[in-house]
C-alpha atoms as a PDB file:
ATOM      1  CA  UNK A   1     -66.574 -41.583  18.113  1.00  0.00           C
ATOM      2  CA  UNK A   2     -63.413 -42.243  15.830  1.00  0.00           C
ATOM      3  CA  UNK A   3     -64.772 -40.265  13.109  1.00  0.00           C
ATOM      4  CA  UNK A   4     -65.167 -37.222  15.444  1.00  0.00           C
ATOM      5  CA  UNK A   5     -61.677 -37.497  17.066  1.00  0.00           C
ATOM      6  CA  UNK A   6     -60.484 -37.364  12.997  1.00  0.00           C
ATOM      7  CA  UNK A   7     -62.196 -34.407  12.133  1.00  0.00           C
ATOM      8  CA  UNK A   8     -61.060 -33.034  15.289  1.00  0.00           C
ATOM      9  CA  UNK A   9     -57.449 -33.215  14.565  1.00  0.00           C
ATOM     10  CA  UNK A  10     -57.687 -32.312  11.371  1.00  0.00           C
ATOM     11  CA  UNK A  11     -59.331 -29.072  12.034  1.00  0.00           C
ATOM     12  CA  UNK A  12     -56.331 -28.396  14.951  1.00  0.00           C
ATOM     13  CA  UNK A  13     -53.774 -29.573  12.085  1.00  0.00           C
ATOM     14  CA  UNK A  14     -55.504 -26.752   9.712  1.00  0.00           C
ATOM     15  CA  UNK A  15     -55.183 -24.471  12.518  1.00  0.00           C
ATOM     16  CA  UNK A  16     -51.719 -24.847  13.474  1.00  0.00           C
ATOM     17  CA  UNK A  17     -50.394 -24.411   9.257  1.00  0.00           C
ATOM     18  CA  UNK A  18     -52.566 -21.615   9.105  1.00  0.00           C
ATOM     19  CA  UNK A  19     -51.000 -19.528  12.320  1.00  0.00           C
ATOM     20  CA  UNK A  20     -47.751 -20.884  11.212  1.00  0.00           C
ATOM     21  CA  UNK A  21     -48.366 -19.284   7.959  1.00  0.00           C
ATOM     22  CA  UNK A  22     -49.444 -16.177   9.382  1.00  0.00           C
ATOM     23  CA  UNK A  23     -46.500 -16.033  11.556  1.00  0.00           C
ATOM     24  CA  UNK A  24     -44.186 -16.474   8.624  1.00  0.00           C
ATOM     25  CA  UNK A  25     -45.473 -13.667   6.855  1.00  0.00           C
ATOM     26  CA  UNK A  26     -45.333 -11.686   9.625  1.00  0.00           C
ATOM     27  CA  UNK A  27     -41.652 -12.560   9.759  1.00  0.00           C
ATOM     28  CA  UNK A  28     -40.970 -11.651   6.261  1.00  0.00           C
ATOM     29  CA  UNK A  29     -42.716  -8.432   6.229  1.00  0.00           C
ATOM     30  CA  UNK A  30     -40.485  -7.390   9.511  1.00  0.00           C
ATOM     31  CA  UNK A  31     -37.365  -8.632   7.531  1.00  0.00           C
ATOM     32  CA  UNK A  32     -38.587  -6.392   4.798  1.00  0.00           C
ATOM     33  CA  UNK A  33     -39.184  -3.301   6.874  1.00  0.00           C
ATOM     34  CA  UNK A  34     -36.252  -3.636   8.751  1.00  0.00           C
ATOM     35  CA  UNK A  35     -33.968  -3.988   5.747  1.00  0.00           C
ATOM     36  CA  UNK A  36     -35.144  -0.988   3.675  1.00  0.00           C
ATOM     37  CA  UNK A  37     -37.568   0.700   5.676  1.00  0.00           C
ATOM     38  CA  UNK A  38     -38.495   3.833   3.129  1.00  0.00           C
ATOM     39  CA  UNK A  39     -39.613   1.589   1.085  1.00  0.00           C
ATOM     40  CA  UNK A  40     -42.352   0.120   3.159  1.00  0.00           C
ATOM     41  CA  UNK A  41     -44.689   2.677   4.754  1.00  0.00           C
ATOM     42  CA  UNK A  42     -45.223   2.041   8.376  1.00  0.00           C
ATOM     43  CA  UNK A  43     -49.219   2.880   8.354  1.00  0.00           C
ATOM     44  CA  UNK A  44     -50.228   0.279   5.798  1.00  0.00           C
ATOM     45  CA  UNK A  45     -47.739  -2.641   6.960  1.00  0.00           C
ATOM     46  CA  UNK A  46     -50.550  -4.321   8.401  1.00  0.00           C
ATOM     47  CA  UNK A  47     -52.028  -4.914   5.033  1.00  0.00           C
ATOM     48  CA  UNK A  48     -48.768  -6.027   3.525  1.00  0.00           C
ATOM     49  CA  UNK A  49     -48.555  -8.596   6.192  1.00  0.00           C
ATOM     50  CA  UNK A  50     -51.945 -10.007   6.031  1.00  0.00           C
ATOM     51  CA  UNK A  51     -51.355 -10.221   1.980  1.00  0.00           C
ATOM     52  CA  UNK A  52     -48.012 -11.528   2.674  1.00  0.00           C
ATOM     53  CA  UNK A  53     -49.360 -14.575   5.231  1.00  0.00           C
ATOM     54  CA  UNK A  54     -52.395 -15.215   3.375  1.00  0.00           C
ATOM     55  CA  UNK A  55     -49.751 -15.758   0.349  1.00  0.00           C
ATOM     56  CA  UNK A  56     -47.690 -17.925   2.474  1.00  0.00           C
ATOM     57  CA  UNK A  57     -50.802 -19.986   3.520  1.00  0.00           C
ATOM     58  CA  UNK A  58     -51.789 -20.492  -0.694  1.00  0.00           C
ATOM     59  CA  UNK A  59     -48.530 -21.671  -1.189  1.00  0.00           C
ATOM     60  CA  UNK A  60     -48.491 -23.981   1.751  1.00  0.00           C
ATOM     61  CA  UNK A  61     -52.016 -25.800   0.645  1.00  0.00           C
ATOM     62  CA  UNK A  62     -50.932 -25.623  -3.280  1.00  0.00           C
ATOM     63  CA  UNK A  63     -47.677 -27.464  -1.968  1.00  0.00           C
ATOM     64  CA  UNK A  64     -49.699 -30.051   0.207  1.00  0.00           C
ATOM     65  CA  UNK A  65     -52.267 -30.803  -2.599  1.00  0.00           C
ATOM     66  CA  UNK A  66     -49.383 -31.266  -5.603  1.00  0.00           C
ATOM     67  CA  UNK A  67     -48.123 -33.695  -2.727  1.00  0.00           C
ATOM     68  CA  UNK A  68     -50.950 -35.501  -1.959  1.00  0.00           C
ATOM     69  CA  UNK A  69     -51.477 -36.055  -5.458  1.00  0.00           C
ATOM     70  CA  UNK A  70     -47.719 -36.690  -6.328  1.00  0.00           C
ATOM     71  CA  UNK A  71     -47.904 -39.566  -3.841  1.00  0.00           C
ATOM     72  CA  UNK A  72     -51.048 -40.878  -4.885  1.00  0.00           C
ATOM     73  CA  UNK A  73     -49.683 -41.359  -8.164  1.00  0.00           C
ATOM     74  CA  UNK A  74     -46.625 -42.957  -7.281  1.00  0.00           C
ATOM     75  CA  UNK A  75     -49.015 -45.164  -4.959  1.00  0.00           C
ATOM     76  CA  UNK A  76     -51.289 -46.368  -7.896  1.00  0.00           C
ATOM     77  CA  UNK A  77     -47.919 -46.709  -9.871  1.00  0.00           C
ATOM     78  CA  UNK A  78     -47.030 -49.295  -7.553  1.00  0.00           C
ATOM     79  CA  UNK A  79     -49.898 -50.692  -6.748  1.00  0.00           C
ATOM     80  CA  UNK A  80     -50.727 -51.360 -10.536  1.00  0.00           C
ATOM     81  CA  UNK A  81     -47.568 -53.494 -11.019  1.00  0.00           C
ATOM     82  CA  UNK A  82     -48.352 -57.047 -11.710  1.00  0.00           C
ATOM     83  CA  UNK A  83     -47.052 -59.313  -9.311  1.00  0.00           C
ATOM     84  CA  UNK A  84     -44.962 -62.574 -10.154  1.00  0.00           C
END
């Protein structure tokens, strides 16, 4: 029953830096509309945006793996130390 109420909150955790991604990019296309607006057609700023979040969401899991391995190493680092 543990195991399922893990997987559980992982899978809402995925969820919620996933629609926080996608509401980023949503944010920085409208920033980038709204600042130079002949720049950015209007009929295919849907596609921008969807490149744009999905980008935001690569970056987000590149940035949580290099972490997760970043601290693992410093873990092992410390954990290798001989103790006295």
């Amino acid at each position: 029953m543990i195991g399922h109420d893990r997987q559980k909150s992982n899978a809402i955790r995925e969820w919620i830096i996933f629609s926080i991604s996608l509401g980023l990019g949503a944010h920085i296309v409208l920033g980038l509309m709204l600042h130079s607006p002949e720049t950015w057609p209007t009929e295919s700023l849907w596609v921008y945006g969807l490149l744009i979040s999905l980008s935001v969401y690569i970056v987000v899991q590149l940035s949580r793996s290099l972490w997760w391995v970043y601290r693992g190493s410093f873990k092992s680092d410390v954990s290798d130390t001989p103790e006295e």
